[in-house]
PDB file of N, CA and C in Angstrom:
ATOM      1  N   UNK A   1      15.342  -5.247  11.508  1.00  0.00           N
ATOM      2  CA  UNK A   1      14.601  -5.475  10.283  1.00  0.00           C
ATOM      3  C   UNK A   1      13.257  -4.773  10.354  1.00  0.00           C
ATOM      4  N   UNK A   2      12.821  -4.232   8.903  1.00  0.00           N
ATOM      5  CA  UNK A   2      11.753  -3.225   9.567  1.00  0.00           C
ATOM      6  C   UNK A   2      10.610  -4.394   8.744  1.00  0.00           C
ATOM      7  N   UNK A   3       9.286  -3.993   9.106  1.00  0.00           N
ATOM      8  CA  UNK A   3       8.358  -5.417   8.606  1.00  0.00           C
ATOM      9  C   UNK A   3       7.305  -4.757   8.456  1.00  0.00           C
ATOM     10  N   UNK A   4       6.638  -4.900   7.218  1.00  0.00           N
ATOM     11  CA  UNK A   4       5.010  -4.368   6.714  1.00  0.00           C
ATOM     12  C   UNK A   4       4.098  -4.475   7.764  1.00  0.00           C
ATOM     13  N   UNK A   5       2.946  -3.770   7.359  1.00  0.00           N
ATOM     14  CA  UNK A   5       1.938  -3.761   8.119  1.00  0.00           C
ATOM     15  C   UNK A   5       0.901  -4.541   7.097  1.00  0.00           C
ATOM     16  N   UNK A   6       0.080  -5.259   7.929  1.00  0.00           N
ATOM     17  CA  UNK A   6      -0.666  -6.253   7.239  1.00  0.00           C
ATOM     18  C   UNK A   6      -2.129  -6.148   7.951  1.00  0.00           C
ATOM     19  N   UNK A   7      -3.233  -6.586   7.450  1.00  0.00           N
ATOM     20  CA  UNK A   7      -4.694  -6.617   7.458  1.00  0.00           C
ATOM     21  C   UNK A   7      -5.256  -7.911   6.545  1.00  0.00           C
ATOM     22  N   UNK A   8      -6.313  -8.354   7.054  1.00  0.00           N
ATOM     23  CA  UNK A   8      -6.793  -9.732   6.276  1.00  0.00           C
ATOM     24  C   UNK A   8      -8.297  -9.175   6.366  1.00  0.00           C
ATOM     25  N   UNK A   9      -8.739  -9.263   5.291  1.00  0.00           N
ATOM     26  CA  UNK A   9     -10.064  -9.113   5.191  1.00  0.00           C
ATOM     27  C   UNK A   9     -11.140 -10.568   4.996  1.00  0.00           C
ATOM     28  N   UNK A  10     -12.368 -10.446   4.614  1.00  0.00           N
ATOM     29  CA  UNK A  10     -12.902 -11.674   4.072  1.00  0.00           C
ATOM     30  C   UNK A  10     -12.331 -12.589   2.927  1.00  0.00           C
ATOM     31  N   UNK A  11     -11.840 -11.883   1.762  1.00  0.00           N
ATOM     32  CA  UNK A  11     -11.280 -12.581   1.211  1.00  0.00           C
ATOM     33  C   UNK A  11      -9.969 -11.953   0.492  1.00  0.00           C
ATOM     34  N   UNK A  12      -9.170 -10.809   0.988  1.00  0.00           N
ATOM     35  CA  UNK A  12      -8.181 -10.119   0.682  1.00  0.00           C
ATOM     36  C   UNK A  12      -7.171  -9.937   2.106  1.00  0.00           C
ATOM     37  N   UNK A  13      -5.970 -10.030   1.581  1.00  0.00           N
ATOM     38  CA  UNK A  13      -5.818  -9.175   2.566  1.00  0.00           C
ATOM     39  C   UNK A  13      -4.726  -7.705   2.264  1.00  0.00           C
ATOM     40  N   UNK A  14      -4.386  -6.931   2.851  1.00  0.00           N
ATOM     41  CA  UNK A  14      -3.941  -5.674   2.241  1.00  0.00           C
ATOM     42  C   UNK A  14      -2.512  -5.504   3.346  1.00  0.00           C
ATOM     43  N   UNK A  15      -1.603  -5.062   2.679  1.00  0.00           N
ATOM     44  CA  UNK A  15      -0.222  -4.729   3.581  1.00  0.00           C
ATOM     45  C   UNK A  15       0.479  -3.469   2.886  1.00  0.00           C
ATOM     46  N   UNK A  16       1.176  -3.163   3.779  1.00  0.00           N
ATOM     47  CA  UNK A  16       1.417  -1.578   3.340  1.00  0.00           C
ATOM     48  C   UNK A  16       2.923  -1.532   2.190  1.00  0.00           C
ATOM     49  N   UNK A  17       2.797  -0.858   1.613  1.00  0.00           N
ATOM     50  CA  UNK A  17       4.132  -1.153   0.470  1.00  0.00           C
ATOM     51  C   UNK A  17       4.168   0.427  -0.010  1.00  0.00           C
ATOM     52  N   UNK A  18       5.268   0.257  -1.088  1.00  0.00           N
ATOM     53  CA  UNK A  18       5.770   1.966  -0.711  1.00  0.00           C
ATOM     54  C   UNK A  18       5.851   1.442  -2.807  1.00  0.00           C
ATOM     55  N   UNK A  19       5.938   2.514  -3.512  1.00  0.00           N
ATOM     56  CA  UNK A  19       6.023   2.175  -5.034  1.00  0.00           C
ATOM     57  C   UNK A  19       6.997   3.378  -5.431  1.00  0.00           C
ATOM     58  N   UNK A  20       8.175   3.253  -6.163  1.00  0.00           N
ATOM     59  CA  UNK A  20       9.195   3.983  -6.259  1.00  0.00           C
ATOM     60  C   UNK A  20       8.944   4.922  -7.612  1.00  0.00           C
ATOM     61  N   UNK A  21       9.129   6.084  -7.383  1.00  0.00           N
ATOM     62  CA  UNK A  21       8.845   7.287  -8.073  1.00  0.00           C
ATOM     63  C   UNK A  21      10.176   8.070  -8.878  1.00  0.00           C
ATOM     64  N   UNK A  22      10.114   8.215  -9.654  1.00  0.00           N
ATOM     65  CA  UNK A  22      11.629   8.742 -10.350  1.00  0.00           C
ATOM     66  C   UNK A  22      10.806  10.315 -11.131  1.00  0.00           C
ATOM     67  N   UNK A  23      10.919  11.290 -10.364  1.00  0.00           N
ATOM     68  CA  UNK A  23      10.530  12.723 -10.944  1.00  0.00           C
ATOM     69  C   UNK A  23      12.290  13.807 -11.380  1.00  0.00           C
ATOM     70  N   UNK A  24      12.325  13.709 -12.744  1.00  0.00           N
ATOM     71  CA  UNK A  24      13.294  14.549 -13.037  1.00  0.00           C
ATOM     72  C   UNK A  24      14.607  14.585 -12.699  1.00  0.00           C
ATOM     73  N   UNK A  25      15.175  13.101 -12.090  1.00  0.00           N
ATOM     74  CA  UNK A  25      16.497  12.499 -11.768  1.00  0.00           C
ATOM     75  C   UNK A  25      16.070  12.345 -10.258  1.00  0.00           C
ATOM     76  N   UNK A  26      14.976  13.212  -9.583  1.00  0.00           N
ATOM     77  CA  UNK A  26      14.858  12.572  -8.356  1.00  0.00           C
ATOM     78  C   UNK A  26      14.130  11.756  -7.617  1.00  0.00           C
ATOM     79  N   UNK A  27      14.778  10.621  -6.980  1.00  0.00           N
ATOM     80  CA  UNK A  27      13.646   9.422  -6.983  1.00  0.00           C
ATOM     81  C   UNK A  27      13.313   9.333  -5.337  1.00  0.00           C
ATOM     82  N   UNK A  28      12.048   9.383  -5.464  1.00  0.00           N
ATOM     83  CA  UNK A  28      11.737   8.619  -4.304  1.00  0.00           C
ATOM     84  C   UNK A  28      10.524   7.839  -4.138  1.00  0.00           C
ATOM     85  N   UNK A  29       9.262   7.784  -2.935  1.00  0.00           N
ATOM     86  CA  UNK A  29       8.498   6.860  -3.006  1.00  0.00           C
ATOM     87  C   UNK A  29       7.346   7.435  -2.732  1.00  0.00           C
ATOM     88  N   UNK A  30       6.201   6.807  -3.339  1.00  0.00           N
ATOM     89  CA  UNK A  30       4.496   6.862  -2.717  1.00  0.00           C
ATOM     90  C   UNK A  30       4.286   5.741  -1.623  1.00  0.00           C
ATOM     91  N   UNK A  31       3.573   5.886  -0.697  1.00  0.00           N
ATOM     92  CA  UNK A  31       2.839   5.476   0.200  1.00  0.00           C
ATOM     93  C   UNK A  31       1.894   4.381  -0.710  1.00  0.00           C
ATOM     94  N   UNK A  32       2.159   2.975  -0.543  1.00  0.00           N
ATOM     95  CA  UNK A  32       0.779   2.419  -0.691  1.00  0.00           C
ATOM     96  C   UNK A  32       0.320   1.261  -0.223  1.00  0.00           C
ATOM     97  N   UNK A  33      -0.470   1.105  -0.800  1.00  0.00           N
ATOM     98  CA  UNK A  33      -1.695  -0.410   0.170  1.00  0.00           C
ATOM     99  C   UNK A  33      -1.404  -1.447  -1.219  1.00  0.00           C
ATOM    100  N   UNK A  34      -1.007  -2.533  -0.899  1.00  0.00           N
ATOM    101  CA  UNK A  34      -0.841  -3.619  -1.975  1.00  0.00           C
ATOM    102  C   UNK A  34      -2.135  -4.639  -1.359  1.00  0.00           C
ATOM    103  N   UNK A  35      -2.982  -5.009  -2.264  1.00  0.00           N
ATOM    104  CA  UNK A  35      -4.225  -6.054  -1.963  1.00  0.00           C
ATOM    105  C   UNK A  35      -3.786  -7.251  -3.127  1.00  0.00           C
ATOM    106  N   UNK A  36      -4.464  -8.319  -1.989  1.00  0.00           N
ATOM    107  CA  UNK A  36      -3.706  -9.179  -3.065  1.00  0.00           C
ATOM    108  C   UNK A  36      -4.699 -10.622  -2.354  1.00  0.00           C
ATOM    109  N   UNK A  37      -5.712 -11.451  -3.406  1.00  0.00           N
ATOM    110  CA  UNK A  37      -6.626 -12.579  -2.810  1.00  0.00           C
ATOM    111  C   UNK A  37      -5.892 -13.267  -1.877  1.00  0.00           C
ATOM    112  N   UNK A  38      -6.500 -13.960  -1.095  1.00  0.00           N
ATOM    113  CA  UNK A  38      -6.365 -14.501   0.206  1.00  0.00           C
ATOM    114  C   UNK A  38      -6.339 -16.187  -0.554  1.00  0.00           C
ATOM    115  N   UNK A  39      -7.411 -16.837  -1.074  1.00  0.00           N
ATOM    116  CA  UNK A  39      -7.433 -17.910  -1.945  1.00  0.00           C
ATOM    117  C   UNK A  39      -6.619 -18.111  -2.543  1.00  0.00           C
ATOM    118  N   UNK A  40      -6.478 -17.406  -4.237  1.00  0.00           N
ATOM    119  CA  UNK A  40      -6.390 -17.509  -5.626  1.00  0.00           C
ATOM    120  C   UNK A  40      -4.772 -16.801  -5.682  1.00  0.00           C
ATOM    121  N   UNK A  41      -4.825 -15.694  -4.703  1.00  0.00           N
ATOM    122  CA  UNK A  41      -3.027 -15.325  -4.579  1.00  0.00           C
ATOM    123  C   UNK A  41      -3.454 -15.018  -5.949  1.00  0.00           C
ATOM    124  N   UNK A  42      -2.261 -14.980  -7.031  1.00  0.00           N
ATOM    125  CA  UNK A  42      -2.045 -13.528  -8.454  1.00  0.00           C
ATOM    126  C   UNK A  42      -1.560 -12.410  -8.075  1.00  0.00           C
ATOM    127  N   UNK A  43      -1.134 -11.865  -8.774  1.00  0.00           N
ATOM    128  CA  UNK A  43      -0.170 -10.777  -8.439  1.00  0.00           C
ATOM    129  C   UNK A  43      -1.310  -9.536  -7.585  1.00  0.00           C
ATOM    130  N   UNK A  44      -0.660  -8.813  -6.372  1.00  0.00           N
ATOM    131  CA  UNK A  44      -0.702  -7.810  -6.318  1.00  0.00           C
ATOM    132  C   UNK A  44      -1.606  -6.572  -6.851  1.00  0.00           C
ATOM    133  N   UNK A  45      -2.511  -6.026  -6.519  1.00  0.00           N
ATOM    134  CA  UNK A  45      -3.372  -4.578  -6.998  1.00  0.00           C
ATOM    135  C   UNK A  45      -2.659  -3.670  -6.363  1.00  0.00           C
ATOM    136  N   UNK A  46      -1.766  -2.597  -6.603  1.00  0.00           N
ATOM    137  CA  UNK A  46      -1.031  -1.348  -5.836  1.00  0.00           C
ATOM    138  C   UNK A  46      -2.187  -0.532  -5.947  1.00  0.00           C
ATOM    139  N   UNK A  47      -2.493   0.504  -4.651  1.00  0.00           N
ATOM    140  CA  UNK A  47      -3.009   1.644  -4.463  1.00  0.00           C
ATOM    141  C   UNK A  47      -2.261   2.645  -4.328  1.00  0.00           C
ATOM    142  N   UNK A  48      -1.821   3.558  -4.714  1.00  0.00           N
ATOM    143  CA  UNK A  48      -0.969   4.829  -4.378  1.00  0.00           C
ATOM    144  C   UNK A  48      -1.925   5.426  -3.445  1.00  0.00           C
ATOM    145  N   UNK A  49      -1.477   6.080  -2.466  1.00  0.00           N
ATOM    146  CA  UNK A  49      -2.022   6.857  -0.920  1.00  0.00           C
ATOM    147  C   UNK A  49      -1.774   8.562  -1.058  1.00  0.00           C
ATOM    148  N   UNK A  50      -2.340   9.118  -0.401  1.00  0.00           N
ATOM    149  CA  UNK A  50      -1.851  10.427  -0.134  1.00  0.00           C
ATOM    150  C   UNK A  50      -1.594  11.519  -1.413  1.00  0.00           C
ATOM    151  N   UNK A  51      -2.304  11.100  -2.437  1.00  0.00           N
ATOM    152  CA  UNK A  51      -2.189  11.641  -3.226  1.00  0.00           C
ATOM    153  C   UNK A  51      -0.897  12.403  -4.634  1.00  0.00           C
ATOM    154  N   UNK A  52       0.230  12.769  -4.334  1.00  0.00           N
ATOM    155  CA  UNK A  52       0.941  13.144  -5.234  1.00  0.00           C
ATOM    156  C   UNK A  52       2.023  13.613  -4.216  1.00  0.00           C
ATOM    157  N   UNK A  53       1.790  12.967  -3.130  1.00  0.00           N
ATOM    158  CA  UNK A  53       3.148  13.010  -2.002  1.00  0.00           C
ATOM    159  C   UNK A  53       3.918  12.169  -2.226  1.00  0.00           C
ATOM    160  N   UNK A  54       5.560  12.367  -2.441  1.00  0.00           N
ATOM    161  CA  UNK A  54       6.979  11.785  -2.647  1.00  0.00           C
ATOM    162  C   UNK A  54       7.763  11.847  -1.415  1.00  0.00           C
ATOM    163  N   UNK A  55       7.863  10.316  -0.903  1.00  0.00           N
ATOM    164  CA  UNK A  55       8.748  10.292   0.423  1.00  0.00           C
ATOM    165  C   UNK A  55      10.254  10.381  -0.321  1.00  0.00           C
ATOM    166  N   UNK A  56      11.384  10.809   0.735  1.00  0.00           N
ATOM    167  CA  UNK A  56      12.861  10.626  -0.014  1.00  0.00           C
ATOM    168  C   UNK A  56      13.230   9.361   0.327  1.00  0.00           C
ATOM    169  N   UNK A  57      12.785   8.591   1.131  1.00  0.00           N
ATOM    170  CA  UNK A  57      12.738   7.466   1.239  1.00  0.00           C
ATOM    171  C   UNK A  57      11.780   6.406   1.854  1.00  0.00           C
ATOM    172  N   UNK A  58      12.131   4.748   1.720  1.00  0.00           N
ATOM    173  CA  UNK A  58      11.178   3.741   1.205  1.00  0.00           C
ATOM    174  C   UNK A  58      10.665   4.024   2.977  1.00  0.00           C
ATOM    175  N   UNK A  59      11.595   3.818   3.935  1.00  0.00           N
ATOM    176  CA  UNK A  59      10.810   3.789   5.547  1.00  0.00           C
ATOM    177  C   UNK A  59       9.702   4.601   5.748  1.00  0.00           C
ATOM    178  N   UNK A  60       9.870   5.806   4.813  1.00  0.00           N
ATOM    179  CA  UNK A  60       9.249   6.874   5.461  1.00  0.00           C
ATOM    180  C   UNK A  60       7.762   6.864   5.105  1.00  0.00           C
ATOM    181  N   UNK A  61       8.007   6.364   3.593  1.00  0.00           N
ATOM    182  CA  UNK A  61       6.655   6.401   2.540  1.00  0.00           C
ATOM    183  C   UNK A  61       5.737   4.790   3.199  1.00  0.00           C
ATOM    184  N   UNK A  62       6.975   3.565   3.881  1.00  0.00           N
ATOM    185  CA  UNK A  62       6.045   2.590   4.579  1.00  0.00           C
ATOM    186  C   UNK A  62       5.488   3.209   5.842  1.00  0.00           C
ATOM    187  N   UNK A  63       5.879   3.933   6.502  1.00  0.00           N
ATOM    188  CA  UNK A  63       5.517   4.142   7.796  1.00  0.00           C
ATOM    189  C   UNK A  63       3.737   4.663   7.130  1.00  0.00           C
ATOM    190  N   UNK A  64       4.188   6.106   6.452  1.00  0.00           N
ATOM    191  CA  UNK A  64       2.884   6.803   5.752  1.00  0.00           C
ATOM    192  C   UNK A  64       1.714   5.553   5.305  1.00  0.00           C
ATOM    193  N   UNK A  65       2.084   4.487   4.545  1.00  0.00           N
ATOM    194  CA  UNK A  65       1.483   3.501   3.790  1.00  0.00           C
ATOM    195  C   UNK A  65       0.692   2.739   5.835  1.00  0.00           C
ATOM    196  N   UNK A  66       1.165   2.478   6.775  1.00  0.00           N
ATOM    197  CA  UNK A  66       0.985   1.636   7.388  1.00  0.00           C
ATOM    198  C   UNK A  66      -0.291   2.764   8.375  1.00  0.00           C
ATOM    199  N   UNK A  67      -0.089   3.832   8.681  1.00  0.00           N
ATOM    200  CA  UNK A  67      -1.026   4.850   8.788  1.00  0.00           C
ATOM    201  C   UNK A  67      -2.082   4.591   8.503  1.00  0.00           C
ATOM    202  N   UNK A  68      -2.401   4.836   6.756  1.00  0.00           N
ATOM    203  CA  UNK A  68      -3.623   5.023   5.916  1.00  0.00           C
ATOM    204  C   UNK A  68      -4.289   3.254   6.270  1.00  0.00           C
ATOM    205  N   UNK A  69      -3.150   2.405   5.872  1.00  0.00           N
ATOM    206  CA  UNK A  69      -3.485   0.836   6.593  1.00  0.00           C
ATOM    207  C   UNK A  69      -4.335   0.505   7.505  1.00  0.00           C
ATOM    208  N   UNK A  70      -3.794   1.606   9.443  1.00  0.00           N
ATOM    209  CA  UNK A  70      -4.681   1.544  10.234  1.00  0.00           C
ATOM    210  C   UNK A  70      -6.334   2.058  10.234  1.00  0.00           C
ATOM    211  N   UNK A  71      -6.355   2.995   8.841  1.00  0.00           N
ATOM    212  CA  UNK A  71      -7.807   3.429   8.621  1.00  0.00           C
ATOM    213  C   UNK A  71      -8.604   2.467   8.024  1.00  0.00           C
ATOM    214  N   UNK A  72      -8.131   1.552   7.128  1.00  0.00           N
ATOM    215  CA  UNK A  72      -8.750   1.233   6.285  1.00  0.00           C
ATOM    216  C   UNK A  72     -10.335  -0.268   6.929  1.00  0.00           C
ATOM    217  N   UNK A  73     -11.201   0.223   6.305  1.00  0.00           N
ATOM    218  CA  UNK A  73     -12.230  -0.941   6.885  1.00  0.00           C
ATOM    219  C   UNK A  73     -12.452  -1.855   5.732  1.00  0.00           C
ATOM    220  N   UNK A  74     -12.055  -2.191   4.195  1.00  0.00           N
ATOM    221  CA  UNK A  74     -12.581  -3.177   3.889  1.00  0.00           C
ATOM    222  C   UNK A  74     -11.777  -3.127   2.591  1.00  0.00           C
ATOM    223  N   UNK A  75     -12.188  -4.259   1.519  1.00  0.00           N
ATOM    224  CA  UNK A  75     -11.615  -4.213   0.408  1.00  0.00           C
ATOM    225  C   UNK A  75     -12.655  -5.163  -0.420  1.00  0.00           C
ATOM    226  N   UNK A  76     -13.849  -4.066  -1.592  1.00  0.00           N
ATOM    227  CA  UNK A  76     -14.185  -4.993  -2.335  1.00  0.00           C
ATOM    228  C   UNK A  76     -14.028  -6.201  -2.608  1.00  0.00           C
ATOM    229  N   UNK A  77     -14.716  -6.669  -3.762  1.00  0.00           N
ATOM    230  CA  UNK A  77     -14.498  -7.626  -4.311  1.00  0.00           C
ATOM    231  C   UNK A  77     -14.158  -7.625  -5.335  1.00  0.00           C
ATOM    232  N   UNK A  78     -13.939  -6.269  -6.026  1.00  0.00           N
ATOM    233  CA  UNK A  78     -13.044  -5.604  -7.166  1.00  0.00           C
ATOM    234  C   UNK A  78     -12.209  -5.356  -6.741  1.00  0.00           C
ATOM    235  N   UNK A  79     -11.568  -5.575  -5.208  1.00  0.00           N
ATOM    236  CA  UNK A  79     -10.099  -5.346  -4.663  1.00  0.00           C
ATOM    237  C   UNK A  79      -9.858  -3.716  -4.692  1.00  0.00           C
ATOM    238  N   UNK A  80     -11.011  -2.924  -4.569  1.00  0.00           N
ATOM    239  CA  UNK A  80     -10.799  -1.493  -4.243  1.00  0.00           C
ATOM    240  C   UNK A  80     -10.697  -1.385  -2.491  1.00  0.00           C
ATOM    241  N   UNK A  81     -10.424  -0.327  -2.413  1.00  0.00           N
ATOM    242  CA  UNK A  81     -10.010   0.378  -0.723  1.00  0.00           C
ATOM    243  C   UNK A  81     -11.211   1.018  -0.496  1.00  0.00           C
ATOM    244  N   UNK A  82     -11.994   0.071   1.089  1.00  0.00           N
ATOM    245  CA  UNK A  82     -13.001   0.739   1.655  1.00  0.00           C
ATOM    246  C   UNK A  82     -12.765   1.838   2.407  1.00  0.00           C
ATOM    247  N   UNK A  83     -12.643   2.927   2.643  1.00  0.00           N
ATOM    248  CA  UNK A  83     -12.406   3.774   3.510  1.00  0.00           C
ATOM    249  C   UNK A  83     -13.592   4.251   4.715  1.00  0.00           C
TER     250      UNK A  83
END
């Protein structure tokens, strides 16, 4: 079983998730950071990663997502990505 990568901040915490891309019949995935309150819970804020890169698949685009993960130092309080 393969298993996210996760981070807890002060009051967020962020885990790596992949968001599925469908370009011109061909689908695959972005790399991203899902933040989501630690308290209050509510859905999910997706970040897309890496800019306009398409994995062919979901492992590949989590592995990428769990990467950018190990950089990351913080997460507003507008739930943006400290870099």
């Amino acid at each position: 079983m393969y298993d996210m990568a996760r981070k807890e901040f002060e009051h967020f915490e962020a885990v790596s998730a992949v968001v599925p891309v469908e370009l011109g019949g061909n689908k695959g995935y972005h790399a991203a950071i899902a933040v989501k309150a630690l308290v209050d819970g509510g859905a999910p804020r997706f970040h897309k990663l890496l800019g306009d890169q398409v994995f062919p698949g979901a492992i590949a685009a989590d592995e990428a997502a769990i990467n950018e993960l190990d950089k990351l130092k913080g997460v507003t309080a507008d739930a943006e990505l400290v870099w």
